[in-house]
Protein backbone atom coordinates (compact mmCIF):
# COMPACT_ATOMS: atom_id res chain seq x y z
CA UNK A 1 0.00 0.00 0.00
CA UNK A 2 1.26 3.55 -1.25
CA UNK A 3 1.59 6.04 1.80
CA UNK A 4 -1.21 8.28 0.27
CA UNK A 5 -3.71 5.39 0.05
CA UNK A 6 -2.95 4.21 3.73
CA UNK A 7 -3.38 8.40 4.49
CA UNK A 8 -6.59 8.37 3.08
CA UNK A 9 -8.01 4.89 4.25
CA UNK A 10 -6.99 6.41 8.00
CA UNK A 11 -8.97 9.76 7.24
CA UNK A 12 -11.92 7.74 6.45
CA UNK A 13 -11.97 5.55 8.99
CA UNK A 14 -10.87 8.01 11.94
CA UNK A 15 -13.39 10.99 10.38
CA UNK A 16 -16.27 10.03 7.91
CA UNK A 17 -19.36 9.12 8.66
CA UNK A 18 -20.65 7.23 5.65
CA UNK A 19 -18.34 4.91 3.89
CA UNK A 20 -19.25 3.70 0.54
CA UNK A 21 -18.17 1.21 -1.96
CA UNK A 22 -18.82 -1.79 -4.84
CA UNK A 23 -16.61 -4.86 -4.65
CA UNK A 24 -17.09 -6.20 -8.60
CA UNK A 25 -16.84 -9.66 -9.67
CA UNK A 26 -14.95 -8.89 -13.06
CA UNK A 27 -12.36 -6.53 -11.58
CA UNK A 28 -10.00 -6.85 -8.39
CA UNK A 29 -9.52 -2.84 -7.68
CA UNK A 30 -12.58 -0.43 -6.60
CA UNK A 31 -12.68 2.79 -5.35
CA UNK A 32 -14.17 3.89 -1.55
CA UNK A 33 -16.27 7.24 -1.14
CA UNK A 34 -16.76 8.80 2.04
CA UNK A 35 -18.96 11.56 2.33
CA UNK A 36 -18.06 14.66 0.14
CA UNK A 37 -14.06 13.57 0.20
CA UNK A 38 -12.49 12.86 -2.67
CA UNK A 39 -12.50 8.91 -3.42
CA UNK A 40 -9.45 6.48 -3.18
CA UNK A 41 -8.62 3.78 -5.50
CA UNK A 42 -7.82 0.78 -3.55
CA UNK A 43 -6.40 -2.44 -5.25
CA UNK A 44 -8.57 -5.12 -3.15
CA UNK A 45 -10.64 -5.73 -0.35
CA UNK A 46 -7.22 -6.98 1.38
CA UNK A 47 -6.05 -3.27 1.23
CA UNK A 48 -9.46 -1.57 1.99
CA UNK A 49 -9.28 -3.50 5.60
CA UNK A 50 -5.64 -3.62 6.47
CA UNK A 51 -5.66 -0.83 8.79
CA UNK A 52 -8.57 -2.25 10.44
CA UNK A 53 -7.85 -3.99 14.06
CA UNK A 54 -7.92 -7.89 13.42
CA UNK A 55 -11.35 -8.78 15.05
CA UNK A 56 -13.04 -5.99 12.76
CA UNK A 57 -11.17 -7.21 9.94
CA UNK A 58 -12.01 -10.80 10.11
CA UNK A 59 -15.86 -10.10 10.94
CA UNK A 60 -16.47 -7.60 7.38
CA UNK A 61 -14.34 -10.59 5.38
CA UNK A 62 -16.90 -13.43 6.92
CA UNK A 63 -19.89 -11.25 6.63
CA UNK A 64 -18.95 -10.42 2.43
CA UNK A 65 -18.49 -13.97 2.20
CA UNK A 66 -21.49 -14.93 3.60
CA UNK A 67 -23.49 -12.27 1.36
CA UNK A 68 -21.29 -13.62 -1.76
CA UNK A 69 -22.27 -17.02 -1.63
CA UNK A 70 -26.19 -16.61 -0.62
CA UNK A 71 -26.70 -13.35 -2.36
CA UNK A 72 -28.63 -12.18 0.43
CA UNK A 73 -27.91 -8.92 2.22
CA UNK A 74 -25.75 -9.06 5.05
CA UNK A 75 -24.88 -6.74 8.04
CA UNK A 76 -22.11 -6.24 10.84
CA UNK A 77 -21.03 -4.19 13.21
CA UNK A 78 -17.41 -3.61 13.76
CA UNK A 79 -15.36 -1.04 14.91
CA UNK A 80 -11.90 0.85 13.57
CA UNK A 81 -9.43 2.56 16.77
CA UNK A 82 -5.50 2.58 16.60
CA UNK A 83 -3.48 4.50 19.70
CA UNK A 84 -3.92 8.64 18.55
CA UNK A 85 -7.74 7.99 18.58
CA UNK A 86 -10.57 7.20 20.17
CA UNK A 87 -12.39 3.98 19.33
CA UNK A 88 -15.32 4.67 16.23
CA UNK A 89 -18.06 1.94 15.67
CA UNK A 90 -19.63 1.50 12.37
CA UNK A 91 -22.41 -1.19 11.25
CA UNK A 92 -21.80 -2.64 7.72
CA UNK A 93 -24.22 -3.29 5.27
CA UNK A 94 -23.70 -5.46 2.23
CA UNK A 95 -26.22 -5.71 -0.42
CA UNK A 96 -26.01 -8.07 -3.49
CA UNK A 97 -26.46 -6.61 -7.05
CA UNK A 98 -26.45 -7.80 -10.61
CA UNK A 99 -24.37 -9.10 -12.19
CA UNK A 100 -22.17 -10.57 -9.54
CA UNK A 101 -21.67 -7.15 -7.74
CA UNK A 102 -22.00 -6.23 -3.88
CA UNK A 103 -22.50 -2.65 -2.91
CA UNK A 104 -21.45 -2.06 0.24
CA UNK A 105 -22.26 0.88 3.18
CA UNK A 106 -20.21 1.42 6.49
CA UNK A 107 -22.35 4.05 8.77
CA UNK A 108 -20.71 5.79 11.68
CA UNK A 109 -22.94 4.39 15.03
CA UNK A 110 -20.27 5.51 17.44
CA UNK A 111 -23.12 7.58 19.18
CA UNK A 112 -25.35 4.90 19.42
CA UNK A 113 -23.46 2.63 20.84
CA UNK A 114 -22.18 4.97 23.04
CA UNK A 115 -25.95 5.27 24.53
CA UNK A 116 -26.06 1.90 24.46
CA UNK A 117 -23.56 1.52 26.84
CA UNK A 118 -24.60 4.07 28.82
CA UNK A 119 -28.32 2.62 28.94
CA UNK A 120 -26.46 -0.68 30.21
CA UNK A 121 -24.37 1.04 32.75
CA UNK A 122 -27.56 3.11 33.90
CA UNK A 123 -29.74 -0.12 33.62
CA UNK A 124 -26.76 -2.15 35.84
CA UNK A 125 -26.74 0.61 38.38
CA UNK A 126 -30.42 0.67 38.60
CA UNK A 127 -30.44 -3.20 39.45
CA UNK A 128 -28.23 -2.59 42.02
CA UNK A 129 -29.88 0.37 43.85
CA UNK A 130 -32.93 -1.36 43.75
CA UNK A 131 -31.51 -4.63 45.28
CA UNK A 132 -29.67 -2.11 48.35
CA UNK A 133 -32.94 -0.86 48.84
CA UNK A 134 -35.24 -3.95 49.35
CA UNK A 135 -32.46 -5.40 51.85
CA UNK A 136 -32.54 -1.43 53.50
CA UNK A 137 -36.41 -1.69 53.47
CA UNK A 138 -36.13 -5.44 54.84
CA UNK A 139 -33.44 -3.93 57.48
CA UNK A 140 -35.94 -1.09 58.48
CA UNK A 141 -39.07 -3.64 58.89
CA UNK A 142 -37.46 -6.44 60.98
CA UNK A 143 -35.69 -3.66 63.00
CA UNK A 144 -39.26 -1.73 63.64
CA UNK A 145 -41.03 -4.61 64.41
CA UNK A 146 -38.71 -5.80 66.66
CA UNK A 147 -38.80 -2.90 68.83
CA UNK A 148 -42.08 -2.19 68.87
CA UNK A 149 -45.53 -3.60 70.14
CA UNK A 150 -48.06 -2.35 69.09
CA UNK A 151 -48.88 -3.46 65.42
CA UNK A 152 -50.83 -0.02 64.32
CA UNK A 153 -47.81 1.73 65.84
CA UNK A 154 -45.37 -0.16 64.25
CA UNK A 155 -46.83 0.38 60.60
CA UNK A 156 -47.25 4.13 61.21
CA UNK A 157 -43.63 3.82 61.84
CA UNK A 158 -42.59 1.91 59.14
CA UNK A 159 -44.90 4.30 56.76
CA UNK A 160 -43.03 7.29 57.95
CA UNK A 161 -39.38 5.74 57.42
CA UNK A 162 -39.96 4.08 53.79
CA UNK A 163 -41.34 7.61 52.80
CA UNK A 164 -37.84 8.99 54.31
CA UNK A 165 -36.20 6.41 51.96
CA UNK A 166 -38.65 7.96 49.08
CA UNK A 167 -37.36 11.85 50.29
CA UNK A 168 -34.15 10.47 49.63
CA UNK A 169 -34.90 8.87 46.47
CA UNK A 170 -36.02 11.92 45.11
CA UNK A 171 -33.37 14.05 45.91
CA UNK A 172 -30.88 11.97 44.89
CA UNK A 173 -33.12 11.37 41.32
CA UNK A 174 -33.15 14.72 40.50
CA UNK A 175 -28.76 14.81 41.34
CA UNK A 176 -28.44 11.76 38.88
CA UNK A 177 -27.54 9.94 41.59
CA UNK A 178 -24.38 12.38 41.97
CA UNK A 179 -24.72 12.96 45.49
CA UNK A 180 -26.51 16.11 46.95
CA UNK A 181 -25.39 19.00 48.86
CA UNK A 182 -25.49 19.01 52.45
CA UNK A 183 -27.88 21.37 52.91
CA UNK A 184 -30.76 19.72 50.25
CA UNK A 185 -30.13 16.75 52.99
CA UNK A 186 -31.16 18.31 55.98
CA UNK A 187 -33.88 20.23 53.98
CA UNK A 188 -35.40 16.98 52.49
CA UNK A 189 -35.44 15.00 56.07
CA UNK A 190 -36.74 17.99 58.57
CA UNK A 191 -39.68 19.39 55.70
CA UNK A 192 -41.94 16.64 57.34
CA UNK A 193 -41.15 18.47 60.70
CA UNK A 194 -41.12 21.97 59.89
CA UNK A 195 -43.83 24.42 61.13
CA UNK A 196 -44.91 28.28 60.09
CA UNK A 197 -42.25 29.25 62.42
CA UNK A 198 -39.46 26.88 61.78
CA UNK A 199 -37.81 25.04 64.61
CA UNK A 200 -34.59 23.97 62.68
CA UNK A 201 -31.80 27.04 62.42
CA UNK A 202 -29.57 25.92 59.84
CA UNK A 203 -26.42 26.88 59.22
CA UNK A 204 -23.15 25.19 57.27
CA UNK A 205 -20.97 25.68 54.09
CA UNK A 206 -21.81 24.60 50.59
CA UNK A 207 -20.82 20.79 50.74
CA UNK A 208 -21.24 18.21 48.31
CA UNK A 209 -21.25 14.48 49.40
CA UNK A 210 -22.07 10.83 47.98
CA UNK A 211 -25.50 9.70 47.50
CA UNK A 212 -25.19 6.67 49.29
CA UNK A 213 -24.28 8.79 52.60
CA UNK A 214 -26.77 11.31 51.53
CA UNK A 215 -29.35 8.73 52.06
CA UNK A 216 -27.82 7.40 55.48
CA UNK A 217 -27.90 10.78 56.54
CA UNK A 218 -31.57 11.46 55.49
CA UNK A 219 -32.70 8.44 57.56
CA UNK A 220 -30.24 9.52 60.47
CA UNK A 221 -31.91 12.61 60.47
CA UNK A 222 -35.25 11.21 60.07
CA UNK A 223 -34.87 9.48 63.45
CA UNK A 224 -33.72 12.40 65.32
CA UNK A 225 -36.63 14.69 63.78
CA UNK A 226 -39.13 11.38 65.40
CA UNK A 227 -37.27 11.54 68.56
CA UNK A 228 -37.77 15.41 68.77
CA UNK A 229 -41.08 15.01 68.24
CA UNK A 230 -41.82 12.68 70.73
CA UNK A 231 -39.44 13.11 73.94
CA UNK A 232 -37.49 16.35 72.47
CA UNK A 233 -37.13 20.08 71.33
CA UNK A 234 -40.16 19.38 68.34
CA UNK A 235 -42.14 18.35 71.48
CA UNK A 236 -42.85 21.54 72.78
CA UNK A 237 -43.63 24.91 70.92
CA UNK A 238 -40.88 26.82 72.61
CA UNK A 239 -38.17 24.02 71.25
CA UNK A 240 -35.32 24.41 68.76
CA UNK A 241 -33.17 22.66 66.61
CA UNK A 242 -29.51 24.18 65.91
CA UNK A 243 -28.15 22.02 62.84
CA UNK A 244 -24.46 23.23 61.60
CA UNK A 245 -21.38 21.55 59.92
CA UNK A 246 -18.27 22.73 58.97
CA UNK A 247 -15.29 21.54 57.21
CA UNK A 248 -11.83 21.63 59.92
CA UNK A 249 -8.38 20.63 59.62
CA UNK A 250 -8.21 17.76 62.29
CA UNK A 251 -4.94 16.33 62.87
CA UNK A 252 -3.56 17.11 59.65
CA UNK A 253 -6.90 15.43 58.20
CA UNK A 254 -9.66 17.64 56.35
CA UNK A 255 -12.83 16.70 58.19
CA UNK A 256 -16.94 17.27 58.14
CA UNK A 257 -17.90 18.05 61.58
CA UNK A 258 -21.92 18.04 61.63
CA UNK A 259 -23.74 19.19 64.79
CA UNK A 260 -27.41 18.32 65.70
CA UNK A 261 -28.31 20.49 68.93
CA UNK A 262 -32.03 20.99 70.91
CA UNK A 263 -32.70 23.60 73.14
CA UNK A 264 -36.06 25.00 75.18
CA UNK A 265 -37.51 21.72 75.22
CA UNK A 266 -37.95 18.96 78.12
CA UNK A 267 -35.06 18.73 80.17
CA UNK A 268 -33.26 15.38 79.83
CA UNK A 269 -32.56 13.46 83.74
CA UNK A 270 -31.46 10.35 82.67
CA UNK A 271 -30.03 8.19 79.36
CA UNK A 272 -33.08 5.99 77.47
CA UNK A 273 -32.56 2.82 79.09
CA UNK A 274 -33.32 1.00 75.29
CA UNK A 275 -31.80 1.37 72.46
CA UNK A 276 -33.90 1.39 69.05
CA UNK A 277 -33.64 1.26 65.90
CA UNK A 278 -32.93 5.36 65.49
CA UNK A 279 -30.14 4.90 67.86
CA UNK A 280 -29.02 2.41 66.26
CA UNK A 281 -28.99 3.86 62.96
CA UNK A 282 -27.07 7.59 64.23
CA UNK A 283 -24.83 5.45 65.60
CA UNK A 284 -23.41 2.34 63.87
CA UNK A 285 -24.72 2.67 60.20
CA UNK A 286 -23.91 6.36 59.62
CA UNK A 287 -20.69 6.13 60.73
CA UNK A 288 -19.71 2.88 58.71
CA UNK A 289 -21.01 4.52 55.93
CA UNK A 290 -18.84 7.42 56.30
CA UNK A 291 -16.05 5.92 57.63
CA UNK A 292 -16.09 8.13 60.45
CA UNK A 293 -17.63 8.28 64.01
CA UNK A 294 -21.36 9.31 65.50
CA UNK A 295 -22.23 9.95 68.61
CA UNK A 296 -25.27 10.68 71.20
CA UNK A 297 -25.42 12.73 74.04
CA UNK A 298 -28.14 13.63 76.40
CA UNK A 299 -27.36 17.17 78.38
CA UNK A 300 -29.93 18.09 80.34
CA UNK A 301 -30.76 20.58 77.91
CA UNK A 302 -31.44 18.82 75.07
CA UNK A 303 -29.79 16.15 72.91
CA UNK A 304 -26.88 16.90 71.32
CA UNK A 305 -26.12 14.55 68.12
CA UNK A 306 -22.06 15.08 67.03
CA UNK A 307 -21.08 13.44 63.53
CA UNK A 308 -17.53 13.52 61.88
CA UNK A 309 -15.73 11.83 59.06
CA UNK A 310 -12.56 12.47 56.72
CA UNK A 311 -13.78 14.61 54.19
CA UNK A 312 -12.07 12.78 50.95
CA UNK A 313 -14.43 9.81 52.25
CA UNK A 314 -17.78 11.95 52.46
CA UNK A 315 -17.04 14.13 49.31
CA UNK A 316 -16.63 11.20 46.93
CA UNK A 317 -15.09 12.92 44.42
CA UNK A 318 -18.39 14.74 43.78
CA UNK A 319 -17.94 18.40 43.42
CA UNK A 320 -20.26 21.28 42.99
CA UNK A 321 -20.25 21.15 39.65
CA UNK A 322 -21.42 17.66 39.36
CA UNK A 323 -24.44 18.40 40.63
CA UNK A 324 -27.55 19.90 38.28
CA UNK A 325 -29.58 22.67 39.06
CA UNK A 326 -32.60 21.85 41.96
CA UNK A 327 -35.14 22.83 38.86
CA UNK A 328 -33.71 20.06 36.74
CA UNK A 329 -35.40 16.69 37.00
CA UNK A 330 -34.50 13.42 35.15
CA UNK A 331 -35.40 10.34 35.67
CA UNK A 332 -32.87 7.61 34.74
């Protein structure tokens, strides 16, 4: 092959989009069109493929051969990539004429099967999100009917922590599943809670983290909202919540130091005695999730709810430009 024939073969196959060509029966040579560039005279179907990688090669040569000896049309995808470029997928089409001829059409589908993959990555992701959340929803019903008697209470319960799991659903939905901002989290899980006069006093920087600690932290903050509202701050109409994070060099480590903090509501004598689910939750799962530690304590004043973890393992690798605008919604 002559250096401006394997020139032009790699322009067509790196650039053009439709590829186009008749392999005759009474002559060896033929020449290849691709779009509105000027043709190239090849001097066999050898030389038209060469530059193709091996497994594309060998599929178009079985393919022809199959649509040469049945004269019937034939089709194939394969795909043309060497190191300076990225790989380009085409789907061949050959098509038996008279007398003996066989016109043939390569069509750029790089796009498509660039969906494609995506729709199977998307599709693969999906399968496993739903499979965490039936053994999460399995985790939340043993758990809550475990600790509690009384079967009307216990489905109230349940109700109010799968739609928690929905809240966090949603948020994470319209995120593409990109994580969320800190402060859509706490919004999402205390909006059940929230009055004319809000409670919650919310303050913290503009932080970005997973969506798989997004939604530990929506149920984590789920709980205490419950607890508040039984036994805490939410109880009474004087009560407050102070939620507030930051992001602090600890020992040489950049960390996410969340505070939950009530005030003006019953005074707190003694530590519960039992230890449910909620507790349970703050304590172990949110921590393991985030690699970092959770803890509970009852002042006299009000609960105080301390949560901290290495930053590099809440953030991710989700930054604020990952994340789409609140207004934009897709479903994937």
């Amino acid at each position: 092959m002559n250096k401006s024939t394997y020139i032009g073969l790699m322009d067509i196959y790196k650039s053009r989009s439709c590829i186009f060509f008749i392999i005759s029966s009474s002559a060896s040579s033929f020449d290849i069109r691709a779009d509105d560039a000027p043709s190239i005279r090849v001097r066999n179907l050898s030389e038209a493929l060469s530059i193709l990688p091996t497994e594309s090669r060998l599929s178009l040569e079985a393919c022809i051969d199959r649509s040469t000896a049945n004269r019937s049309i034939g089709e194939v995808e394969f795909f043309f990539a060497d190191a300076e470029s990225p790989r380009r997928w085409f789907l061949a089409k050959f098509v038996p004429t008279e007398p003996g001829d066989l016109q043939c059409v390569f069509m750029d589908i790089t796009s498509l099967k660039t969906r494609e993959e995506r729709t199977r990555l998307i599709l693969g992701e999906f399968a496993h999100r739903i499979k965490n959340n039936m053994t999460m929803v399995q985790s939340i019903a043993r758990l809550t009917l475990k600790t509690t008697r009384s079967d009307e209470k216990a489905l109230a319960i349940f109700q109010a922590r799968l739609s928690a799991l929905a809240n966090a659903q949603n948020l994470l939905i319209r995120n593409d599943w990109r994580g969320a901002s800190l402060s859509d989290v706490v919004e999402e899980a205390t909006k059940p809670f929230d009055r004319d006069f809000s409670p919650f006093h919310v303050t913290g920087d503009e932080i970005f983290i997973s969506s798989r600690l997004a939604k530990v932290m929506i149920f984590a903050l789920h709980e205490l909202c419950t607890n508040a509202m039984k036994y805490g701050a939410l109880s009474t109409g004087d009560g407050e919540v102070l939620v507030s994070w930051r992001v602090a060099d600890v020992d040489g480590v950049r960390t996410l130091l969340f505070s939950w903090r009530e005030q003006h509501g019953p005074a707190i004598h003694s530590v519960p005695g039992r230890r449910g689910f909620g507790t349970r939750m703050i304590e172990r799962w949110l921590a393991q999730e985030a690699g970092g530690t959770a803890t509970l304590r009852y002042l006299e004043e009000g609960l105080l709810f301390e949560f901290s973890a290495p930053f590099v393992a809440v953030d991710d690798g989700v930054t604020p430009s990952d994340i789409r605008p609140s207004g934009e919604d897709r479903i994937i």
